[in-house]
N, C-alpha and C. Protein backbone atom coordinates (compact mmCIF):
# COMPACT_ATOMS: atom_id res chain seq x y z
N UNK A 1 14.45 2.81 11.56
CA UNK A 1 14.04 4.13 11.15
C UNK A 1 13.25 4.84 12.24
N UNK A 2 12.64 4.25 13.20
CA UNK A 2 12.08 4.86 14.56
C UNK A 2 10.97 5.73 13.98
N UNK A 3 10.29 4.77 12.78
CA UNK A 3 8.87 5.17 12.80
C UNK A 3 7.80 5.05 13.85
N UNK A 4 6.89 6.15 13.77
CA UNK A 4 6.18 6.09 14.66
C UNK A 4 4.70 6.37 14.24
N UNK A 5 4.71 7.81 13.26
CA UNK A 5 3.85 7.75 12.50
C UNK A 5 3.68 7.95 11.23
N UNK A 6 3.14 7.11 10.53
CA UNK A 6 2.95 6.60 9.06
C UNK A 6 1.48 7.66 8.23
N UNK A 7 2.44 8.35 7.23
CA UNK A 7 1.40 9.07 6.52
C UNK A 7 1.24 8.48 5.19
N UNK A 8 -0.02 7.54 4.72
CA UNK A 8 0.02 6.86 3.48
C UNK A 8 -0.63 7.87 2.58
N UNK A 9 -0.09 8.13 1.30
CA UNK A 9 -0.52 8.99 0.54
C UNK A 9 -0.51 8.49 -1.01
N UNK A 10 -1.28 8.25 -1.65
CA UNK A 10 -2.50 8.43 -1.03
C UNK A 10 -3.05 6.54 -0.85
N UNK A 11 -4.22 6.48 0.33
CA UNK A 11 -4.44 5.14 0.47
C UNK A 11 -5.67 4.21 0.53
N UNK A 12 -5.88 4.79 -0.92
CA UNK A 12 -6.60 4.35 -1.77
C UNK A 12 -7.46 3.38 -0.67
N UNK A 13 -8.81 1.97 -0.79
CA UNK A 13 -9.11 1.68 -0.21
C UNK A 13 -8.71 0.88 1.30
N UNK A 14 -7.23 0.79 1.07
CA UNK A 14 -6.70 0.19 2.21
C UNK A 14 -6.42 -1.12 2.48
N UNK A 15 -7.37 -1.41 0.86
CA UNK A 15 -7.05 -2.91 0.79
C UNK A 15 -6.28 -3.97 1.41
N UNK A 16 -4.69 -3.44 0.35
CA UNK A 16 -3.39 -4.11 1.62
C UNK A 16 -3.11 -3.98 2.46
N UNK A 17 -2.56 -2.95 3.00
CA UNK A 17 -2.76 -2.22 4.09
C UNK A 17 -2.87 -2.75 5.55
N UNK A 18 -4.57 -2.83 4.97
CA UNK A 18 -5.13 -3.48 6.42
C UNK A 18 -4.62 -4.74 6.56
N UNK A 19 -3.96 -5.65 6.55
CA UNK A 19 -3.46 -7.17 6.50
C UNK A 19 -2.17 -7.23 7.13
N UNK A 20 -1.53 -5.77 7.27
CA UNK A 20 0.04 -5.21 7.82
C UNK A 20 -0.41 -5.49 9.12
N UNK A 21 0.89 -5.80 10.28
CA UNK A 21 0.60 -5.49 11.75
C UNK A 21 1.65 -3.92 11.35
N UNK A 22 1.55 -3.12 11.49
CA UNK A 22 2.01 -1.85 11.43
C UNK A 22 2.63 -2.12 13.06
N UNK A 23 4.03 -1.73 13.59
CA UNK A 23 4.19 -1.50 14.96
C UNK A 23 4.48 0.47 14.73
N UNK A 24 3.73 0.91 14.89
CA UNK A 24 3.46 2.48 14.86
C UNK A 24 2.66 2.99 15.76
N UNK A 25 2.37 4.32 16.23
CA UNK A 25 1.64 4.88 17.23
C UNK A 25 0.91 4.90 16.37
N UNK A 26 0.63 5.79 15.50
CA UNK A 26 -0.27 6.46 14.26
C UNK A 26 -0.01 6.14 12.74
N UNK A 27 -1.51 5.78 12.49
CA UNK A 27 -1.12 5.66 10.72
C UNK A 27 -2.51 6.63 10.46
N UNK A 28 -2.21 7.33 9.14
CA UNK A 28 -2.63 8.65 8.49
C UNK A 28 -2.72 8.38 7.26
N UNK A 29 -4.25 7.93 6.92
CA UNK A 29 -3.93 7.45 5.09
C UNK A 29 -5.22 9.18 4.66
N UNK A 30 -4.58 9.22 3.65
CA UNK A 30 -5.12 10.52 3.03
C UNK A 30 -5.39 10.24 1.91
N UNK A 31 -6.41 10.50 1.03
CA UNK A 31 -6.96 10.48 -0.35
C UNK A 31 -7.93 11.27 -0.69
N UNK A 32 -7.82 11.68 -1.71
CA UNK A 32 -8.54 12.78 -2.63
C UNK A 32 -10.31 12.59 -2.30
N UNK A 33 -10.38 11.01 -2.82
CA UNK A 33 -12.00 10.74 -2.80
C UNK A 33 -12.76 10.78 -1.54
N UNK A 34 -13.71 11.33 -1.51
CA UNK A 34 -14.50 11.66 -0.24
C UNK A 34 -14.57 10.79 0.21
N UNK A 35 -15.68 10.11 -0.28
CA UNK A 35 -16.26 8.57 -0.56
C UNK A 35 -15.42 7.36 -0.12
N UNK A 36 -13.91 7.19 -0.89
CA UNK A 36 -13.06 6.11 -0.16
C UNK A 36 -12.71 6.63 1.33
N UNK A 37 -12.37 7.70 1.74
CA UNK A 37 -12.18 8.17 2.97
C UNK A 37 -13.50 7.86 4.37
N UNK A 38 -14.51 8.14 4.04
CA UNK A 38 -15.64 8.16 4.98
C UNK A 38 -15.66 6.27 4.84
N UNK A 39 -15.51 5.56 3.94
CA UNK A 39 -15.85 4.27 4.36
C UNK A 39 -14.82 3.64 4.95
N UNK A 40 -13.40 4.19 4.81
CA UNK A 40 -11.89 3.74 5.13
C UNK A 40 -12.66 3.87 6.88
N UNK A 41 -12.82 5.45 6.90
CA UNK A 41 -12.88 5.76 8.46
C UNK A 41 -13.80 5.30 9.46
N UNK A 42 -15.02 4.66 8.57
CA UNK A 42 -16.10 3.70 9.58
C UNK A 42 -15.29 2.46 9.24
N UNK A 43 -14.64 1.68 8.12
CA UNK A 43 -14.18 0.15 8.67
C UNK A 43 -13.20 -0.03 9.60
N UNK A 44 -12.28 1.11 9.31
CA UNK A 44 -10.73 0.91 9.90
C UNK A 44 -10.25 2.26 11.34
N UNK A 45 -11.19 3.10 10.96
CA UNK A 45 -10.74 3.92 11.89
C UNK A 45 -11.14 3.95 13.77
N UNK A 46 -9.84 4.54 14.07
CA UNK A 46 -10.03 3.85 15.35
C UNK A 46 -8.67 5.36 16.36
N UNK A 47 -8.53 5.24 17.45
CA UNK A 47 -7.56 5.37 18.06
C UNK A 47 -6.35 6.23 17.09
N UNK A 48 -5.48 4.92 16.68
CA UNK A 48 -4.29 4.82 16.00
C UNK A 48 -4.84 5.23 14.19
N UNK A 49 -5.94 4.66 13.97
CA UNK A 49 -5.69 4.73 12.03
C UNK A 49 -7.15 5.94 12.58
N UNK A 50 -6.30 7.17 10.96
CA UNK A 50 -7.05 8.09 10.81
C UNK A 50 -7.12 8.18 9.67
N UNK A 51 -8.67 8.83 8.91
CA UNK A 51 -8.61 8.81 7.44
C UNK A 51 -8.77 9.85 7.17
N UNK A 52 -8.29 10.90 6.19
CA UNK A 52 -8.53 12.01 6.25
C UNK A 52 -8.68 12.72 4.29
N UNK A 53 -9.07 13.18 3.93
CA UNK A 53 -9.85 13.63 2.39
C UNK A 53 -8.92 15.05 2.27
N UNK A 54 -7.56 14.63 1.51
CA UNK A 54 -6.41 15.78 1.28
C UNK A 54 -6.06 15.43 -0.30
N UNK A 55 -5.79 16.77 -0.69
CA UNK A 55 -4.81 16.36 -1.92
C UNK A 55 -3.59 16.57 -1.59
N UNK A 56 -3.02 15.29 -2.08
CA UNK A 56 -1.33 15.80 -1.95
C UNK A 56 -0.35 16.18 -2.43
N UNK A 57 -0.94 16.73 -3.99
CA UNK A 57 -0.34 18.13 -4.22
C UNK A 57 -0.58 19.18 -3.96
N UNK A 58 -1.42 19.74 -3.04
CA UNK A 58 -1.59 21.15 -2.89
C UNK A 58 -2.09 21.23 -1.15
N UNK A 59 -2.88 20.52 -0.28
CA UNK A 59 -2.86 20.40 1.00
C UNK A 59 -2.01 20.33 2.23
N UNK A 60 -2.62 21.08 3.04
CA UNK A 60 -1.32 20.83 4.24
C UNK A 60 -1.52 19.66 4.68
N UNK A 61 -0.38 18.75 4.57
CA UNK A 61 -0.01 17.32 5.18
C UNK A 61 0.20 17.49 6.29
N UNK A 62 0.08 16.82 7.09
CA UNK A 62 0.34 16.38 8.61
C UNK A 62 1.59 15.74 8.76
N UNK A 63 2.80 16.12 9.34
CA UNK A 63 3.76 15.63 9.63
C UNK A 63 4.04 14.06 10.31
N UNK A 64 4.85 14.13 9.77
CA UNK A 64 4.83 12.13 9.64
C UNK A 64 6.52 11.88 9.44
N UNK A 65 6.81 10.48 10.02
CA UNK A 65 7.99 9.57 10.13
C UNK A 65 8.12 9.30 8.80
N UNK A 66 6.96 8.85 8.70
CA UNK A 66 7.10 8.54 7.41
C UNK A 66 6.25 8.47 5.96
N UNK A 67 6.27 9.14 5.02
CA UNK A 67 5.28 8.79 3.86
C UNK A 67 5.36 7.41 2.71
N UNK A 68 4.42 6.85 2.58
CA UNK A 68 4.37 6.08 2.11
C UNK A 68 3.32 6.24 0.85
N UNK A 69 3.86 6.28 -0.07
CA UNK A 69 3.54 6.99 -1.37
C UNK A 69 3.74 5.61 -2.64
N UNK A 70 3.26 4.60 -2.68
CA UNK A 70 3.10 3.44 -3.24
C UNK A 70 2.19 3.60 -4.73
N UNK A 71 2.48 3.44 -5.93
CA UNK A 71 1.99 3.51 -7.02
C UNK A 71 1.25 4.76 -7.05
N UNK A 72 1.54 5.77 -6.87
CA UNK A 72 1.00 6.77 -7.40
C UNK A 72 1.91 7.81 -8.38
N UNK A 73 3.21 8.21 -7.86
CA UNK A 73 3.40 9.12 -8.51
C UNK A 73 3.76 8.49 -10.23
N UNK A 74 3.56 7.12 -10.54
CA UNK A 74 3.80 7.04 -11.68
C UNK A 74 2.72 7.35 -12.64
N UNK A 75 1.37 7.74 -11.95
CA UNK A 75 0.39 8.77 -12.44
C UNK A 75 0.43 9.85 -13.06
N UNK A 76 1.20 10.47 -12.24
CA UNK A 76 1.63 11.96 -12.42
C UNK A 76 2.34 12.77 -13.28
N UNK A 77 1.67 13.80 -13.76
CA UNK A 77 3.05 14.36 -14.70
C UNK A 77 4.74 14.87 -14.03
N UNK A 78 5.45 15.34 -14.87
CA UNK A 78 6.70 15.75 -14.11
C UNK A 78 6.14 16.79 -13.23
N UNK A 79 5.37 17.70 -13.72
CA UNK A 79 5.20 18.88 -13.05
C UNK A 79 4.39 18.83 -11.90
N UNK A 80 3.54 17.95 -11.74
CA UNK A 80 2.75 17.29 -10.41
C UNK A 80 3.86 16.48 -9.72
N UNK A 81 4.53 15.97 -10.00
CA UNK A 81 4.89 14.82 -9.52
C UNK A 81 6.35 15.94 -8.73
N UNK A 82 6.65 17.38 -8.97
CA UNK A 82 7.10 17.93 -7.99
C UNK A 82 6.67 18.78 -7.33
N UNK A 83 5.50 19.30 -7.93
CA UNK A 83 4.48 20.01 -6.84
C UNK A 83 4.56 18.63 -5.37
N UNK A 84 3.96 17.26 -5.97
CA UNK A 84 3.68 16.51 -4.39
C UNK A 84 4.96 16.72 -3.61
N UNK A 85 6.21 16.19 -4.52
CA UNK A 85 7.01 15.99 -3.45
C UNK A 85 7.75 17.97 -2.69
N UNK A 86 7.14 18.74 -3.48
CA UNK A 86 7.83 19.61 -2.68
C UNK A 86 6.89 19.98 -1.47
N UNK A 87 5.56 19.79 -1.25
CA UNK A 87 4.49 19.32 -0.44
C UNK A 87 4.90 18.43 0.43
N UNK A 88 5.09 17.61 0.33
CA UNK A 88 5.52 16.40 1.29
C UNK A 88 6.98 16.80 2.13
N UNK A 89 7.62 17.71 1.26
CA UNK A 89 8.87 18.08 2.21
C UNK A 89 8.32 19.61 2.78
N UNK A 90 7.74 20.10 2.38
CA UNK A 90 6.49 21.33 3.53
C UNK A 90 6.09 20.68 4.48
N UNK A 91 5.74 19.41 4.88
CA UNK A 91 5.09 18.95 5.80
C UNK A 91 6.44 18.82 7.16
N UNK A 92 7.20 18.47 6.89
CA UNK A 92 8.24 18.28 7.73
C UNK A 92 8.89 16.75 8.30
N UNK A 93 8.17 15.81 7.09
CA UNK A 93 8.30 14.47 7.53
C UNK A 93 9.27 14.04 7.17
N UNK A 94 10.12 13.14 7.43
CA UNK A 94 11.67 12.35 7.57
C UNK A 94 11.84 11.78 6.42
N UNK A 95 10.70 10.70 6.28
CA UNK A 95 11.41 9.90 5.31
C UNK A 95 10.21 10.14 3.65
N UNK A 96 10.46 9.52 2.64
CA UNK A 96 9.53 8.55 1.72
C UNK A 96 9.51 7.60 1.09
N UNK A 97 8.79 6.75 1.60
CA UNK A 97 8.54 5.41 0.61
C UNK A 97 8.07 5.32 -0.32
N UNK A 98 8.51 5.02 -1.94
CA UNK A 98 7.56 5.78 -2.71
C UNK A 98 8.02 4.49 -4.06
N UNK A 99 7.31 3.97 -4.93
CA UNK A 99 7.51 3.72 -6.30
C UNK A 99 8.49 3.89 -6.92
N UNK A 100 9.27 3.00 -7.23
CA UNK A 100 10.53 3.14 -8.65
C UNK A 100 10.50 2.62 -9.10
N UNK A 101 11.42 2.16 -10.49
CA UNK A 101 11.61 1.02 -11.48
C UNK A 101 13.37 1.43 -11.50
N UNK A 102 14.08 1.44 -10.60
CA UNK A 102 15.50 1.46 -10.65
C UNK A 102 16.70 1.13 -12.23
N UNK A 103 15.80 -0.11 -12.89
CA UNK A 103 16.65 -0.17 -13.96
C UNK A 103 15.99 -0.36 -15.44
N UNK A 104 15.12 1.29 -15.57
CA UNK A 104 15.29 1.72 -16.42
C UNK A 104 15.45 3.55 -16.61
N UNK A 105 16.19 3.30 -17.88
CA UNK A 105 17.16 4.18 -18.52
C UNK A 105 16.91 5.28 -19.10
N UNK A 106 15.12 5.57 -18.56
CA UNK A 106 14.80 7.16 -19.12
C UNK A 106 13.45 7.33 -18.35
N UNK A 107 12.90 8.45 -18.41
CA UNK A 107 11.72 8.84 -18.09
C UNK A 107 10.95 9.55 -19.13
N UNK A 108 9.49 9.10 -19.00
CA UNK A 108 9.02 10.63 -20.39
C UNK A 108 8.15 10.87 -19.66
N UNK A 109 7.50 12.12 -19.80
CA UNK A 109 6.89 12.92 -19.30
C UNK A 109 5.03 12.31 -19.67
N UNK A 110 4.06 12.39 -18.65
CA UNK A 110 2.57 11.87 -19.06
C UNK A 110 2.11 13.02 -18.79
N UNK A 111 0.83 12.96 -19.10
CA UNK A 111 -0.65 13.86 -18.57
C UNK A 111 -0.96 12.70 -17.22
N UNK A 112 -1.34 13.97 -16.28
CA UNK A 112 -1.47 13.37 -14.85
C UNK A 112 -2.83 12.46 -15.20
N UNK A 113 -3.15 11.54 -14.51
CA UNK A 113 -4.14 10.22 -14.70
C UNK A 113 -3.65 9.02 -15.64
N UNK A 114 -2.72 9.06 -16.41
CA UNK A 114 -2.07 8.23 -16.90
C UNK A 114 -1.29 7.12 -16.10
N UNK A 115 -0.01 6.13 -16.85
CA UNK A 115 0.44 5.47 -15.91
C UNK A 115 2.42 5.40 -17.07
N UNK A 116 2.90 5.62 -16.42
CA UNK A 116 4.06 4.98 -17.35
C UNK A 116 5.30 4.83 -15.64
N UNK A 117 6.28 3.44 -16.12
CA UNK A 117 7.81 3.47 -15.59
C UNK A 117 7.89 4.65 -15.30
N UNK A 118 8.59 5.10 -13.98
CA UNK A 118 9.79 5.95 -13.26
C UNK A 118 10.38 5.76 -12.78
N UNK A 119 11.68 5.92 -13.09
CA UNK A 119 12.91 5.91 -12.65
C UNK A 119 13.29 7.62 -11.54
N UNK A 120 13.56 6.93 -10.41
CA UNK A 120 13.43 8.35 -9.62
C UNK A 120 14.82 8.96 -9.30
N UNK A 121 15.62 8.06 -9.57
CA UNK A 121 17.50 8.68 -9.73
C UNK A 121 17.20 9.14 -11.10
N UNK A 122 16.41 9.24 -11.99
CA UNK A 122 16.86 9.90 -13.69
C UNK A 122 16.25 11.15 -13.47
N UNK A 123 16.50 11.78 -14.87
CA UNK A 123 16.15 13.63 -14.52
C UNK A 123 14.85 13.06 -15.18
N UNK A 124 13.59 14.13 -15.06
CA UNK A 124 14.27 15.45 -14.50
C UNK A 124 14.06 15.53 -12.94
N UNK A 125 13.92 14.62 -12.43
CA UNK A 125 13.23 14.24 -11.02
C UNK A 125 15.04 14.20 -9.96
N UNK A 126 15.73 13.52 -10.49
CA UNK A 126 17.33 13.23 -9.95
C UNK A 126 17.13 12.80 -8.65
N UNK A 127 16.33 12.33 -8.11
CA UNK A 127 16.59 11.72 -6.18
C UNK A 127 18.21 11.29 -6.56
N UNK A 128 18.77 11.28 -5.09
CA UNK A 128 20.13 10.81 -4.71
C UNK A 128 19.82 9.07 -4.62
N UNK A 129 20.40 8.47 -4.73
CA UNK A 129 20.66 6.88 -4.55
C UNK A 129 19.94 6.35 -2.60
N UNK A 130 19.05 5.70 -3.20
CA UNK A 130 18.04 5.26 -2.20
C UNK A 130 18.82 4.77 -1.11
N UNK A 131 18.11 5.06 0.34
CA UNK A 131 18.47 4.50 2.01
C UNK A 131 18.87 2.80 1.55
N UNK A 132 17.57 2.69 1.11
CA UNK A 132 17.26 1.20 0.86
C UNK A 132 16.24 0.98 -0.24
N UNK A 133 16.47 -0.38 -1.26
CA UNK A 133 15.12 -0.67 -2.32
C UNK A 133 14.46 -1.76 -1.80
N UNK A 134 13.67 -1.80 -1.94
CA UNK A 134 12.89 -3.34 -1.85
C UNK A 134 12.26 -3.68 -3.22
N UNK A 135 12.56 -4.41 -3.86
CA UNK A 135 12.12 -5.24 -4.82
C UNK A 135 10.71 -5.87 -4.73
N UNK A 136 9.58 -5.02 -5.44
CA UNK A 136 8.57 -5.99 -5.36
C UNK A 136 8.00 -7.17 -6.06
N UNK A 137 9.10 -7.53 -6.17
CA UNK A 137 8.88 -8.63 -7.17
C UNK A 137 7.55 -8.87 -7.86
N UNK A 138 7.44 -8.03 -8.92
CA UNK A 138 6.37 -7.86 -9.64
C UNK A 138 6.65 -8.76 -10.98
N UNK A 139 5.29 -9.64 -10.75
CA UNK A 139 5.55 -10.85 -12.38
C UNK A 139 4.74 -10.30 -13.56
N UNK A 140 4.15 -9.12 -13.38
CA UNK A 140 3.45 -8.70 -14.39
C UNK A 140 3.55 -8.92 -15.69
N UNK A 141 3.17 -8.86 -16.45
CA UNK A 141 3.49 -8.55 -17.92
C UNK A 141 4.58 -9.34 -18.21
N UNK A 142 4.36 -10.66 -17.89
CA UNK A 142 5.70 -11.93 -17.62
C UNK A 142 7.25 -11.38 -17.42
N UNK A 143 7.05 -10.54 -16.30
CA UNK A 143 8.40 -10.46 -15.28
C UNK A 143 8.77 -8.46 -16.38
N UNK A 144 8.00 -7.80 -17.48
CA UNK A 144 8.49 -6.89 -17.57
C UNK A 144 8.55 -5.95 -16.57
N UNK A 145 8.00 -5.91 -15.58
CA UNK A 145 8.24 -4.47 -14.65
C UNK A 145 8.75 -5.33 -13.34
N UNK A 146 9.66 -6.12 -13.39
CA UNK A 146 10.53 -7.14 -12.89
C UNK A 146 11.19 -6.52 -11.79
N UNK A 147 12.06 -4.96 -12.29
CA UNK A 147 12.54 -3.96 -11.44
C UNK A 147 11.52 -3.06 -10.10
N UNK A 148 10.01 -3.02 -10.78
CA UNK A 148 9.39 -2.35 -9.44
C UNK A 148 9.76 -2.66 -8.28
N UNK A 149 10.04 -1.56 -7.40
CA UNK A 149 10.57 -1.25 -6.09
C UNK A 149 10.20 -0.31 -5.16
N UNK A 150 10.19 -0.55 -4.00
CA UNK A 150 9.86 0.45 -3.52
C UNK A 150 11.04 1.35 -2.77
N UNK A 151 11.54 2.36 -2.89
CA UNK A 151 12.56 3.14 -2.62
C UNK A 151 12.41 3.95 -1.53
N UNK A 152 13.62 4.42 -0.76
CA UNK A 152 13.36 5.20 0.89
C UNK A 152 14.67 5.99 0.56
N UNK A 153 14.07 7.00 1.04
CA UNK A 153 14.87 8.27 0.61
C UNK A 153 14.49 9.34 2.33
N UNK A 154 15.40 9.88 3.17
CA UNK A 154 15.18 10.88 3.26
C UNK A 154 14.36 12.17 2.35
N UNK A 155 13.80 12.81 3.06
CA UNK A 155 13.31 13.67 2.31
C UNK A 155 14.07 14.67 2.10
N UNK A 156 14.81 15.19 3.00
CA UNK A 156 15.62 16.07 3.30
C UNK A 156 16.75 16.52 2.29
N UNK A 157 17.14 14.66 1.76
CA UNK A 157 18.27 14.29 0.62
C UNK A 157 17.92 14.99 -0.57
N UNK A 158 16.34 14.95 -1.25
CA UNK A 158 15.73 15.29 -2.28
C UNK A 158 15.56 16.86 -2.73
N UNK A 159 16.76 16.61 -3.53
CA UNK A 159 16.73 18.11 -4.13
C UNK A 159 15.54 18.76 -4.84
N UNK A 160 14.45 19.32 -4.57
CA UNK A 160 13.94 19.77 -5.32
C UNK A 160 13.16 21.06 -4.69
């Protein structure tokens, strides 16, 4: 994919993260909370990792290879959850890595701060059929969210 630079959105304390050898010029984690940001940017920031205090439904993003958008939008309502991504394709970045549950067979609509399954090929969201899935083999709830994945999509592909 000839990533180079990685925009994590949002990235939360960095927990995992930091444990990656990332081979990237730049990684760009962005989050809402002040607070996780200023301590992200004294443990981890450096050169290459920048932390920066954006929302990413409504902020100008910084253009990026790639977004990496990991358990969040299943937060989101429908109507947030295309405010971000039409945001994220304002920014001008290539790809997104983002949360699915591939095999299931509907979506319902939450109040944003919540959590439920998304399926990101179902309406009213419709992505085109993913670059690639990765299976995170999640044992949760004894193997029910069995399907979580993480999905790569051009952005470009994403009708919305």
């Amino acid at each position: 994919m000839n990533v180079r630079v990685l925009l994590d959105c949002p990235c939360g304390d960095f927990y995992w993260l930091q444990h990656s050898k990332l081979d990237i010029e730049e990684y760009i984690g962005v989050d809402i909370v002040q607070k996780i940001i200023k301590l992200n940017q004294q443990k981890y920031g450096n050169k290459c990792y920048k932390f920066k205090k954006l929302d990413i439904e409504k902020d100008a993003l910084p253009k990026a290879d790639m977004i990496l958008c990991r358990d969040c939008l299943v937060h989101f309502s429908f109507k947030d959850i295309l405010s971000t991504i039409k945001n994220f394709k304002r920014s001008s970045s290539r790809f997104i890595l983002t949360t699915t549950f591939p095999k299931r067979l509907s979506n319902i609509d939450i109040d944003t701060g919540g959590w439920r399954t998304l399926n990101l090929q179902l309406p009213p969201l419709n992505f085109p059929r993913p670059i690639k899935l990765i299976n995170e083999k999640c044992d949760e709830v004894e193997g029910t969210y069995s399907d979580k994945s993480l999905g790569l999509w051009r952005l470009e592909d994403i009708a919305i």
